[in-house]
C-alpha atoms as a PDB file:
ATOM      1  CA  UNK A   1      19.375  16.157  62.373  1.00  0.00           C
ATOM      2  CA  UNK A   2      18.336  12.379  62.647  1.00  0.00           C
ATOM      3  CA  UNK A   3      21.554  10.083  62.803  1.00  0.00           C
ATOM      4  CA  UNK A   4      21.833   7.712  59.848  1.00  0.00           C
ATOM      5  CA  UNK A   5      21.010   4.346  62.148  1.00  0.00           C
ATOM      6  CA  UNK A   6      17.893   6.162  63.915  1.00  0.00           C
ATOM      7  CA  UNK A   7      16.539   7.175  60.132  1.00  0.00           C
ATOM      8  CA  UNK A   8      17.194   3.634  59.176  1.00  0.00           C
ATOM      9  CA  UNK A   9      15.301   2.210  62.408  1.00  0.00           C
ATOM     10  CA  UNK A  10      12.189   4.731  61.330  1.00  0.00           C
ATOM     11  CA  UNK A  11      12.501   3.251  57.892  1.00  0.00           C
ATOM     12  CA  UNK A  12      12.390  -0.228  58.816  1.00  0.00           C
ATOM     13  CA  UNK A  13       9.549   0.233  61.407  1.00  0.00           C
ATOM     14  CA  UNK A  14       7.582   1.646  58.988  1.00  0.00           C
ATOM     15  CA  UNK A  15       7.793  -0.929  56.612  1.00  0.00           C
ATOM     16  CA  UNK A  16       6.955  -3.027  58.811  1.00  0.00           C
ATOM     17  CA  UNK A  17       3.732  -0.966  60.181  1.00  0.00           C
ATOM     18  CA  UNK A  18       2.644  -0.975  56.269  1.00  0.00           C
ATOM     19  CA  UNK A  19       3.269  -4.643  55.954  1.00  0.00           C
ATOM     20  CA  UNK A  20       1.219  -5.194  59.148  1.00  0.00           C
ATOM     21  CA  UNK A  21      -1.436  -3.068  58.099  1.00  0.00           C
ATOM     22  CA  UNK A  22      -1.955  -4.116  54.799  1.00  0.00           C
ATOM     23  CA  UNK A  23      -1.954  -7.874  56.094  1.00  0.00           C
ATOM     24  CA  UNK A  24      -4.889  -6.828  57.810  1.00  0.00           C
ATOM     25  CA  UNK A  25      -6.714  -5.673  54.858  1.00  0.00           C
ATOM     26  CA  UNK A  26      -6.112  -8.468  53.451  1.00  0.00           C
ATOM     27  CA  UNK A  27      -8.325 -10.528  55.568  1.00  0.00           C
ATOM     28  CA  UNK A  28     -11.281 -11.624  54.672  1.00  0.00           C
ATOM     29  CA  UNK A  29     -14.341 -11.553  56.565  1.00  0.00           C
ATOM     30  CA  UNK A  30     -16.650 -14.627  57.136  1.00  0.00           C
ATOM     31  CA  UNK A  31     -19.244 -13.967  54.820  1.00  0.00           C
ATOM     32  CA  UNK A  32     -16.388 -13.562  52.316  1.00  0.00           C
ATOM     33  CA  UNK A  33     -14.770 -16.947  53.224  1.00  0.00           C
ATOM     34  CA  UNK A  34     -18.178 -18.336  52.899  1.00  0.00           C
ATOM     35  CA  UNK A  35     -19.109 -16.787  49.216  1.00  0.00           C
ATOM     36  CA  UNK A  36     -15.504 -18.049  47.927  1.00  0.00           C
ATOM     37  CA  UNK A  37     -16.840 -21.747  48.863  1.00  0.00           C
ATOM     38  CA  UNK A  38     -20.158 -21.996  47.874  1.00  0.00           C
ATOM     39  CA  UNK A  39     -19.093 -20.266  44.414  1.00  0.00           C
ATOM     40  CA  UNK A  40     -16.271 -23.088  44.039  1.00  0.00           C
ATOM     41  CA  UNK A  41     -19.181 -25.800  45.215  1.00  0.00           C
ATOM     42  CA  UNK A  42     -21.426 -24.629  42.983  1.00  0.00           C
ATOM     43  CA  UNK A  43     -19.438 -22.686  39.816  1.00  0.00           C
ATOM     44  CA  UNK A  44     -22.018 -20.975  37.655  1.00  0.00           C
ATOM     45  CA  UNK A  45     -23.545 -24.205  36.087  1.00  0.00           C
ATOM     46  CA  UNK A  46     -22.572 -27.646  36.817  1.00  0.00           C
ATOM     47  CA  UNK A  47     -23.081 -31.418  35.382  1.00  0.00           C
ATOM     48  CA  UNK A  48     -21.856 -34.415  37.631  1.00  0.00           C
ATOM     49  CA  UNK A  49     -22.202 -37.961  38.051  1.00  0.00           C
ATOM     50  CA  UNK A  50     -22.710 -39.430  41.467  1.00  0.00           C
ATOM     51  CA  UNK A  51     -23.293 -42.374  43.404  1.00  0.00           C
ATOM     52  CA  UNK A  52     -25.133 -42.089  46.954  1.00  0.00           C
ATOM     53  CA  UNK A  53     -24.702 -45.107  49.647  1.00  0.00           C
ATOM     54  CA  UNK A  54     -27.041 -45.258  52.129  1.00  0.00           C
ATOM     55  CA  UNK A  55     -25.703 -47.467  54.983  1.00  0.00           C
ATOM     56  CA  UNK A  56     -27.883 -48.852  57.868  1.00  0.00           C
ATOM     57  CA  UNK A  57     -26.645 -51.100  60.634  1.00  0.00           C
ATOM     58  CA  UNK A  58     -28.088 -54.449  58.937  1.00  0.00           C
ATOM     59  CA  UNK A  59     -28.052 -53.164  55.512  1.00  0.00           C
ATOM     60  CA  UNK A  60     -27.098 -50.596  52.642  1.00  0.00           C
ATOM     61  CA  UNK A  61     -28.150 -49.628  49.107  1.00  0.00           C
ATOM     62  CA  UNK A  62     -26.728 -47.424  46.255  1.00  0.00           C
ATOM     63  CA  UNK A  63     -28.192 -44.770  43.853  1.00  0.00           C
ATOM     64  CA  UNK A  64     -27.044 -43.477  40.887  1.00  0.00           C
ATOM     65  CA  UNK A  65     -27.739 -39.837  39.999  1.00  0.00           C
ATOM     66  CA  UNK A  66     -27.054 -37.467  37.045  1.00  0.00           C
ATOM     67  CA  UNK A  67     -27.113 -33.769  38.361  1.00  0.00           C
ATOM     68  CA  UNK A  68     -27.469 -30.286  36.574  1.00  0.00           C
ATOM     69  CA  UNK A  69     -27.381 -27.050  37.980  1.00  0.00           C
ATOM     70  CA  UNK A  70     -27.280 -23.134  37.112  1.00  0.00           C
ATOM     71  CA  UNK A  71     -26.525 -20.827  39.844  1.00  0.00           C
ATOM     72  CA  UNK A  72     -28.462 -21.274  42.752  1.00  0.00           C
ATOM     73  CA  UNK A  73     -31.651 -20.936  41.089  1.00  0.00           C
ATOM     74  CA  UNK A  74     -32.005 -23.798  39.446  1.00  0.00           C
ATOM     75  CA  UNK A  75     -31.176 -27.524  39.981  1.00  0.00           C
ATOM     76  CA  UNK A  76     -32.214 -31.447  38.251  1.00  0.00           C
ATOM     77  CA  UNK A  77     -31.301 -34.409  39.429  1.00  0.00           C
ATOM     78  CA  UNK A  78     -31.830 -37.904  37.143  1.00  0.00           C
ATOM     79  CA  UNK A  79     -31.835 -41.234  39.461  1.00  0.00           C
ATOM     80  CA  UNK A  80     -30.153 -43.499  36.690  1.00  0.00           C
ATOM     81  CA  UNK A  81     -30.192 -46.768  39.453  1.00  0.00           C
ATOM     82  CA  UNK A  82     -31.444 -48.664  40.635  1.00  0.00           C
ATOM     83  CA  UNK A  83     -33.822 -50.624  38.251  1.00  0.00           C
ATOM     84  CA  UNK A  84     -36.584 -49.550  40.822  1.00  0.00           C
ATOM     85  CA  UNK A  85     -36.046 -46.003  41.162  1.00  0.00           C
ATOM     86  CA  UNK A  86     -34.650 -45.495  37.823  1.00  0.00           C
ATOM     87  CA  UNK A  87     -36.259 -42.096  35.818  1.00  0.00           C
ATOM     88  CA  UNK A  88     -37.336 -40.739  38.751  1.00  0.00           C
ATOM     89  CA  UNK A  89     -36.483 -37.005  38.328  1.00  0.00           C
ATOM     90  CA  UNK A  90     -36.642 -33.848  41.187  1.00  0.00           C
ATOM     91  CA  UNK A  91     -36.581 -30.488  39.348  1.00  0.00           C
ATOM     92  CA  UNK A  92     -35.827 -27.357  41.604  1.00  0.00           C
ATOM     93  CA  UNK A  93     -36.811 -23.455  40.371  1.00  0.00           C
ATOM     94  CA  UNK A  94     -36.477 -20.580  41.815  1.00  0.00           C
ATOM     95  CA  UNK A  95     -38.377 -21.120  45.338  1.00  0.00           C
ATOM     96  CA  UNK A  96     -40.414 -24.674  43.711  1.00  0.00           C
ATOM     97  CA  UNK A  97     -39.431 -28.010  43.546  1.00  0.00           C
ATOM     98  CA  UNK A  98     -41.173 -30.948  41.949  1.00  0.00           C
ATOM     99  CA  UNK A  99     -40.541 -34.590  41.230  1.00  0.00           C
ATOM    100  CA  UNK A 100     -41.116 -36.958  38.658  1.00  0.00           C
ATOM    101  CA  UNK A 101     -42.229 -40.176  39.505  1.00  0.00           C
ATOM    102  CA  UNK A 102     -42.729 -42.322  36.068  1.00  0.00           C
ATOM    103  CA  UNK A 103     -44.085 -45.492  37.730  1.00  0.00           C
ATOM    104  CA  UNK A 104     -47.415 -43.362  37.992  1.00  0.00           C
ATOM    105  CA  UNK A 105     -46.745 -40.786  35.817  1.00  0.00           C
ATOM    106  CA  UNK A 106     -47.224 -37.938  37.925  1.00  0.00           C
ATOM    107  CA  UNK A 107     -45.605 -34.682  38.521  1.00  0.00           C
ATOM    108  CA  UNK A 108     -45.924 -34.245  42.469  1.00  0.00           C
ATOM    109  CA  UNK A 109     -45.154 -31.031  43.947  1.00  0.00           C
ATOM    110  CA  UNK A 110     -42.830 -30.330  47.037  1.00  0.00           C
ATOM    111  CA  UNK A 111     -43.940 -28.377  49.567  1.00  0.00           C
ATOM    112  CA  UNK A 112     -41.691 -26.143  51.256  1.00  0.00           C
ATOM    113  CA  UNK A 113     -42.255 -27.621  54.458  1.00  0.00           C
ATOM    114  CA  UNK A 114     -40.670 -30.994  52.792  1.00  0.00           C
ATOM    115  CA  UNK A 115     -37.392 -29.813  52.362  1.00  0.00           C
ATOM    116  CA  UNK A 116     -36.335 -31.101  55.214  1.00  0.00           C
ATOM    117  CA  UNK A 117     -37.448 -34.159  54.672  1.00  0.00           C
ATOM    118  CA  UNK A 118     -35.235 -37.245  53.932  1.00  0.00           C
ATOM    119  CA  UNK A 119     -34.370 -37.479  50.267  1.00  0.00           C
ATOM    120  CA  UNK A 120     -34.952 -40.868  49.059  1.00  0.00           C
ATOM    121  CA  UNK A 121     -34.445 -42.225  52.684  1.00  0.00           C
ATOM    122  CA  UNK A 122     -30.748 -40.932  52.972  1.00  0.00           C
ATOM    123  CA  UNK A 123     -29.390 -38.943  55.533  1.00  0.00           C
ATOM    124  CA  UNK A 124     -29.355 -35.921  53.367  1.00  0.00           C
ATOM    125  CA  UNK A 125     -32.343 -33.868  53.112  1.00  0.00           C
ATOM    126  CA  UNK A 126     -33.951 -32.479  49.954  1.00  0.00           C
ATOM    127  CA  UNK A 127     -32.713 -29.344  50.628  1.00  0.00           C
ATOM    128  CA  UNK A 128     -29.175 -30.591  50.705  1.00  0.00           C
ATOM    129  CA  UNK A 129     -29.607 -32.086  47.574  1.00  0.00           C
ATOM    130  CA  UNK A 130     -31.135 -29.166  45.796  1.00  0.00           C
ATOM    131  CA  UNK A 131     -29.852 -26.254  47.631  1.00  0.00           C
ATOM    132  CA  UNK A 132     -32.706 -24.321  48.046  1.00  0.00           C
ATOM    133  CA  UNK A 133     -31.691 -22.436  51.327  1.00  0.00           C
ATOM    134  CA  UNK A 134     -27.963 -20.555  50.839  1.00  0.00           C
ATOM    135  CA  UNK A 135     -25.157 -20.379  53.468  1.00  0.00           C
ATOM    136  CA  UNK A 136     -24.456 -17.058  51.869  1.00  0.00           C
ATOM    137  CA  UNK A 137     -27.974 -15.426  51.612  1.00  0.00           C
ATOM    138  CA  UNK A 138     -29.938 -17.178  54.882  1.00  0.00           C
ATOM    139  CA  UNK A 139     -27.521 -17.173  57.426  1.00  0.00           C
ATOM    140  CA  UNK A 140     -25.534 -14.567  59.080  1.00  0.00           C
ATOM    141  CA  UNK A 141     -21.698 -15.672  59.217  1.00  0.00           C
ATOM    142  CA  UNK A 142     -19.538 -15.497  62.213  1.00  0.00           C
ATOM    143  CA  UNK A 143     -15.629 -15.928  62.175  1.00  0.00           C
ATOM    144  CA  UNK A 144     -15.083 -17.934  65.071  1.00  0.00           C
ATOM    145  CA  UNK A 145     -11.166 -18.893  64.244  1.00  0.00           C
ATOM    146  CA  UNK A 146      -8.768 -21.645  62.581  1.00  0.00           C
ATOM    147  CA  UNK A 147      -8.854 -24.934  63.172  1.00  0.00           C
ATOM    148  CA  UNK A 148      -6.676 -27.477  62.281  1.00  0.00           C
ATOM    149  CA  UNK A 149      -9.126 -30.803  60.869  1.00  0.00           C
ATOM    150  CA  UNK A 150      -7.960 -34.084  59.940  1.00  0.00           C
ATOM    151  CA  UNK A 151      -4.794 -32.763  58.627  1.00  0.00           C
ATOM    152  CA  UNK A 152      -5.915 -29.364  56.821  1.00  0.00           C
ATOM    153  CA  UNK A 153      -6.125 -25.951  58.251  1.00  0.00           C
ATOM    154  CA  UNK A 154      -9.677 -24.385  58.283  1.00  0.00           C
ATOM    155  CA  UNK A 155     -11.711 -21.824  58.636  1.00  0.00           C
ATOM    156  CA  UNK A 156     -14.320 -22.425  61.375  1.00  0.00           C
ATOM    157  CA  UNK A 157     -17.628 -20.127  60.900  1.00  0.00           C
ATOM    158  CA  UNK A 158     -20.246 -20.221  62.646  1.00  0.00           C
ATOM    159  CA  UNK A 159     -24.158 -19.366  60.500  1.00  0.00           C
ATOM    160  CA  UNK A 160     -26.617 -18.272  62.039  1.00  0.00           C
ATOM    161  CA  UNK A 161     -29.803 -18.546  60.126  1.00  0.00           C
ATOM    162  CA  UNK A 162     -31.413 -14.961  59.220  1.00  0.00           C
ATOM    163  CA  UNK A 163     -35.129 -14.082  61.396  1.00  0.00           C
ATOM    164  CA  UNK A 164     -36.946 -14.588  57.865  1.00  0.00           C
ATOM    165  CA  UNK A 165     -34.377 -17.358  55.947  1.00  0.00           C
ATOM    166  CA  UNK A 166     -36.057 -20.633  54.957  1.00  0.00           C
ATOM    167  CA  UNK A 167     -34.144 -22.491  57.076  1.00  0.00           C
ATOM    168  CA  UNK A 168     -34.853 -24.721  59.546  1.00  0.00           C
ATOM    169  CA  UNK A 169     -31.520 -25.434  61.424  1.00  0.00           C
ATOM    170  CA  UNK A 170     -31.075 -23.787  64.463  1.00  0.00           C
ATOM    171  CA  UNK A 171     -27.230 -23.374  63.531  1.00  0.00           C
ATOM    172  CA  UNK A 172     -24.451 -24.943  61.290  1.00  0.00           C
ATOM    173  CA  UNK A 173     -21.049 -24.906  62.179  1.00  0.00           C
ATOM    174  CA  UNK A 174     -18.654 -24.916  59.395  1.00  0.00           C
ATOM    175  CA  UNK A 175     -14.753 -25.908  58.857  1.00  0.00           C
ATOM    176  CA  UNK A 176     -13.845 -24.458  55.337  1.00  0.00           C
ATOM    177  CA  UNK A 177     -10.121 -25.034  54.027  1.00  0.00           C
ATOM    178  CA  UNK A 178      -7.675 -22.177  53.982  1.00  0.00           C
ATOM    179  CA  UNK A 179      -6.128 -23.488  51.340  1.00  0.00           C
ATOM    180  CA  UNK A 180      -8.588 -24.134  48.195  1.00  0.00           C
ATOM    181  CA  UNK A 181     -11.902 -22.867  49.967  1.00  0.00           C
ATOM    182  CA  UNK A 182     -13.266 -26.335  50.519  1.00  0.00           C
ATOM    183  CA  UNK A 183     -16.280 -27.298  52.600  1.00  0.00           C
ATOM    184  CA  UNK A 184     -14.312 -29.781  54.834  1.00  0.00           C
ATOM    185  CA  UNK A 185     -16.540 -30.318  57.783  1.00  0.00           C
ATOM    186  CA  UNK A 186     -19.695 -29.257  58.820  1.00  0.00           C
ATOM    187  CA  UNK A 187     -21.951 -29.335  62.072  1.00  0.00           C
ATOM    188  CA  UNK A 188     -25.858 -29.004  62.149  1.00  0.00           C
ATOM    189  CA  UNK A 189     -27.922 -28.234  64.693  1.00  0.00           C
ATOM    190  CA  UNK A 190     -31.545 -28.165  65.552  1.00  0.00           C
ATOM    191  CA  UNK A 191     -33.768 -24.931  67.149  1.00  0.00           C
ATOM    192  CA  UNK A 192     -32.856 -26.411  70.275  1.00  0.00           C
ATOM    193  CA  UNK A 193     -28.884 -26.346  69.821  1.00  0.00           C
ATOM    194  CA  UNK A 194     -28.708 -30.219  70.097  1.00  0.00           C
ATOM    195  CA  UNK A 195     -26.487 -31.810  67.454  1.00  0.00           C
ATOM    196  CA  UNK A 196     -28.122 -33.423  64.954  1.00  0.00           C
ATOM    197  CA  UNK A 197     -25.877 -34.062  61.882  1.00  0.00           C
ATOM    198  CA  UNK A 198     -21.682 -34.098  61.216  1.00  0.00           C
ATOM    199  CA  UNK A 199     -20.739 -33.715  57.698  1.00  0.00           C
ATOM    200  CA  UNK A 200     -17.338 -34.892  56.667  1.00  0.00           C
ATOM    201  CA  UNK A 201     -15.741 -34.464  53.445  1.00  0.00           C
ATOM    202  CA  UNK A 202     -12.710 -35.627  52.479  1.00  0.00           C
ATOM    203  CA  UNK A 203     -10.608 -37.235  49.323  1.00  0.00           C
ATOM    204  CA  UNK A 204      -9.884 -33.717  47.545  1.00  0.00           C
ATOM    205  CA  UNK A 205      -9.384 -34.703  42.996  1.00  0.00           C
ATOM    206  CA  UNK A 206      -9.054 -32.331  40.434  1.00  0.00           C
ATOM    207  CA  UNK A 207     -12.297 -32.140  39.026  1.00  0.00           C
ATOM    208  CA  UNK A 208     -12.743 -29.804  35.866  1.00  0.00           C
ATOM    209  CA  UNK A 209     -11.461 -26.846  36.201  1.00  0.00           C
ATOM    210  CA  UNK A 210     -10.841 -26.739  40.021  1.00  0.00           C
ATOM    211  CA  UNK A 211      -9.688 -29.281  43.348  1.00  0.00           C
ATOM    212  CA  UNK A 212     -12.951 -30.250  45.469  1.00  0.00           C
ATOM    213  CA  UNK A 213     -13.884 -33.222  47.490  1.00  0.00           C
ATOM    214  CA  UNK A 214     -15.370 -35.628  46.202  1.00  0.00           C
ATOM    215  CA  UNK A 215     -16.569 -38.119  48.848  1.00  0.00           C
ATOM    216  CA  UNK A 216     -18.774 -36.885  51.548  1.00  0.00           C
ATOM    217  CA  UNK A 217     -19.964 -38.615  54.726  1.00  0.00           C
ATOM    218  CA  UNK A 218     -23.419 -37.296  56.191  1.00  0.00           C
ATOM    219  CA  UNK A 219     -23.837 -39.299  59.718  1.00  0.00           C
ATOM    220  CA  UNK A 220     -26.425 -38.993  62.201  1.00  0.00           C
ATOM    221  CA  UNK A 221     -25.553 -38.429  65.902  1.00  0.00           C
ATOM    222  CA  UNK A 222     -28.219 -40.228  67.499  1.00  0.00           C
ATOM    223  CA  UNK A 223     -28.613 -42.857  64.979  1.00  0.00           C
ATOM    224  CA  UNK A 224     -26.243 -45.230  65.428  1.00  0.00           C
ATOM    225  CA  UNK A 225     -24.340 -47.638  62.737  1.00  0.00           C
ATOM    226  CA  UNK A 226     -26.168 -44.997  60.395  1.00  0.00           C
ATOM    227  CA  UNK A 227     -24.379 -42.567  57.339  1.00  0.00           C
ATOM    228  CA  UNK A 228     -25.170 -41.623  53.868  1.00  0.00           C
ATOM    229  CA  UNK A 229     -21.845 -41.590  51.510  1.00  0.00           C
ATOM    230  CA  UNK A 230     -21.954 -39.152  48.820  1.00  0.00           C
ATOM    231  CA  UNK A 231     -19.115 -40.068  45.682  1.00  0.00           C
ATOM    232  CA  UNK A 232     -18.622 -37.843  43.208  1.00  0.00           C
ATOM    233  CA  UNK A 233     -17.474 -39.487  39.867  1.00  0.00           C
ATOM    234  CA  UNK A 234     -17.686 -36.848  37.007  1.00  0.00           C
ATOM    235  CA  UNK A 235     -18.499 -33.177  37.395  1.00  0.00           C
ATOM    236  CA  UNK A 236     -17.255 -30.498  35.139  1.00  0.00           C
ATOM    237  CA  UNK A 237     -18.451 -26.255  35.580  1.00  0.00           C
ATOM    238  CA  UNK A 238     -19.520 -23.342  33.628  1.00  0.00           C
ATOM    239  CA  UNK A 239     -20.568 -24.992  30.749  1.00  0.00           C
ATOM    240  CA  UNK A 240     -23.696 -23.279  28.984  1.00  0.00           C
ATOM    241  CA  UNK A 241     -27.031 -24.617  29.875  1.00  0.00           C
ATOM    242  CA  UNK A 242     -30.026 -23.204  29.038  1.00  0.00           C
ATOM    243  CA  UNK A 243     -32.601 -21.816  31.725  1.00  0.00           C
ATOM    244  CA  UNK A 244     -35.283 -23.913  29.680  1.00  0.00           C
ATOM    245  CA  UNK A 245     -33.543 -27.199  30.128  1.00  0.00           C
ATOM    246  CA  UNK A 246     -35.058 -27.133  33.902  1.00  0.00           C
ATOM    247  CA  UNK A 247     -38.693 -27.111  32.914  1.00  0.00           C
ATOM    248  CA  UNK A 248     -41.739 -30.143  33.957  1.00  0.00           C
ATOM    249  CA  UNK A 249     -41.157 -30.566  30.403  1.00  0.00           C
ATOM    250  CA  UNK A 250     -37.688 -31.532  30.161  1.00  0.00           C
ATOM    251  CA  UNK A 251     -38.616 -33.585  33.701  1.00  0.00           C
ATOM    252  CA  UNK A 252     -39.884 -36.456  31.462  1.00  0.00           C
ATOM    253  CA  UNK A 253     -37.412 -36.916  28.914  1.00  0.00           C
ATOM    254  CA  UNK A 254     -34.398 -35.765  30.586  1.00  0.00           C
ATOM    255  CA  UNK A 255     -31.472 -38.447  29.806  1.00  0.00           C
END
C-alpha cells in the first residue's frame, strides 16, 4: 500500500501534469491570433472619422475622411478636406472598387492591378485603405514567437501570402499585442524579400465598445524624411448598416 506522502506526491504531480496540459490547449495558433485582430480592427460594421498626414521632406498635407464598412466585403470612404479633394468618394464591393470623382462627374473604375497603387499619394495603398486582400483568408500564418515592442508584449507572425491570394507582398511580418489583440507593428516586404514598408501603431483609446490604436505611422524604408500618419478621431462598431448603403448610387450623395 502507497504511503500517505508518496500518494500525496502522485496527487500533486498530477495536478500539475493537468495544469500543464491544459495550458497547452489553451494556446492559440497563429491563424487564431490573427482572426482575433482583424475581427477587433474591423468589428462587423464600422463608422470612423479620420485625418491622414502625408509628410514629405519639404512639405506635408492633411485629409479628412469619413469611413464605413461591413465585414470585409464592403467598404466607403468620404474625403470631407481639403476644399480640393472634397466629395471625392472610393466605394469597395465584394472583389470591385470604384471612385467618385465630382470635379468631372465620373464614376472611374479600379482595376485590380491598382490596388497597390498609392492612395491619394500617401504611403498607404488602396488596398490598405479598403481592405480588399485579408491577413486571415490570403496568407498562410506562421507563429514565429513573442516579442517584446516598444513597451508591449506581442505576438510576432509571420504571413505568407497563399499561391492564388490577391496579394502582392512577398511577405508581412506582424507584431500583434498579447494583451488586447492589437495590430502593433507590422513589416512588408516585396517578391524579392527586400523591406519595403514598417507600420507602427501606437497611442491605444477606448474607442466604442473596445481599446485600439488610434494613430498609425506608415514609413517607407528607402524613402527618406517620408511617412503617412493615420489619426483616428471617432469610430464606433456593429451598428446596423444596410448592404445598399454601398452602392454607385449612394457614391454621389453620400454625406
Amino acid at each position: 500500500m502507497l504511503s500517505k506522502s508518496i500518494r500525496r506526491r502522485i496527487l500533486l504531480f498530477s495536478l500539475a501534469f493537468a495544469s500543464v496540459t491544459l495550458s497547452f490547449g489553451q494556446e492559440l495558433t497563429a491563424k487564431e491570433i490573427v482572426k482575433k485582430s482583424d475581427d477587433k480592427a474591423r468589428g462587423q460594421t464600422s463608422r470612423a472619422e479620420m485625418t491622414m498626414t502625408i509628410v514629405r521632406p519639404d512639405w506635408s498635407r492633411s485629409i479628412s475622411m469619413k469611413m464605413w464598412s461591413k465585414t470585409s466585403e464592403y467598404s466607403m470612404i468620404y474625403i470631407t478636406a481639403p476644399a480640393k479633394e472634397k466629395g471625392q468618394v472610393f466605394l469597395k464591393r465584394q472583389n470591385d472598387m470604384w471612385n467618385w470623382v465630382p470635379s468631372i462627374e465620373r464614376i472611374i473604375k479600379v482595376p485590380p492591378s491598382m490596388m497597390m497603387q498609392s492612395w491619394m499619394g500617401s504611403d498607404f495603398t488602396n488596398d490598405d485603405l479598403v481592405k480588399e486582400s485579408s491577413i486571415v483568408v490570403d496568407y498562410n500564418q506562421i507563429l514565429l514567437g513573442k516579442e517584446t515592442v516598444r513597451g508591449q508584449a506581442c505576438y510576432k507572425i509571420q504571413l505568407d501570402p497563399l499561391p492564388d491570394a490577391p496579394v502582392t507582398w512577398g511577405k508581412v511580418i506582424t507584431w500583434i499585442t498579447v494583451d488586447g489583440f492589437n495590430q502593433w507593428k507590422a513589416e512588408y516586404y516585396d517578391e524579392d524579400m527586400v523591406l519595403v514598408n514598417v507600420m507602427n501603431a501606437s497611442e491605444i483609446k477606448h474607442m466604442g465598445d473596445r481599446d485600439i490604436p488610434t494613430h498609425l505611422e506608415m514609413i517607407p524604408q528607402n524613402k527618406k524624411g517620408q511617412k503617412t500618419v493615420l489619426d483616428t478621431q471617432f469610430i464606433e462598431f456593429n451598428k446596423p448598416i444596410s448592404e445598399s448603403f454601398f452602392s454607385q448610387q449612394n457614391m454621389k450623395r453620400v454625406l
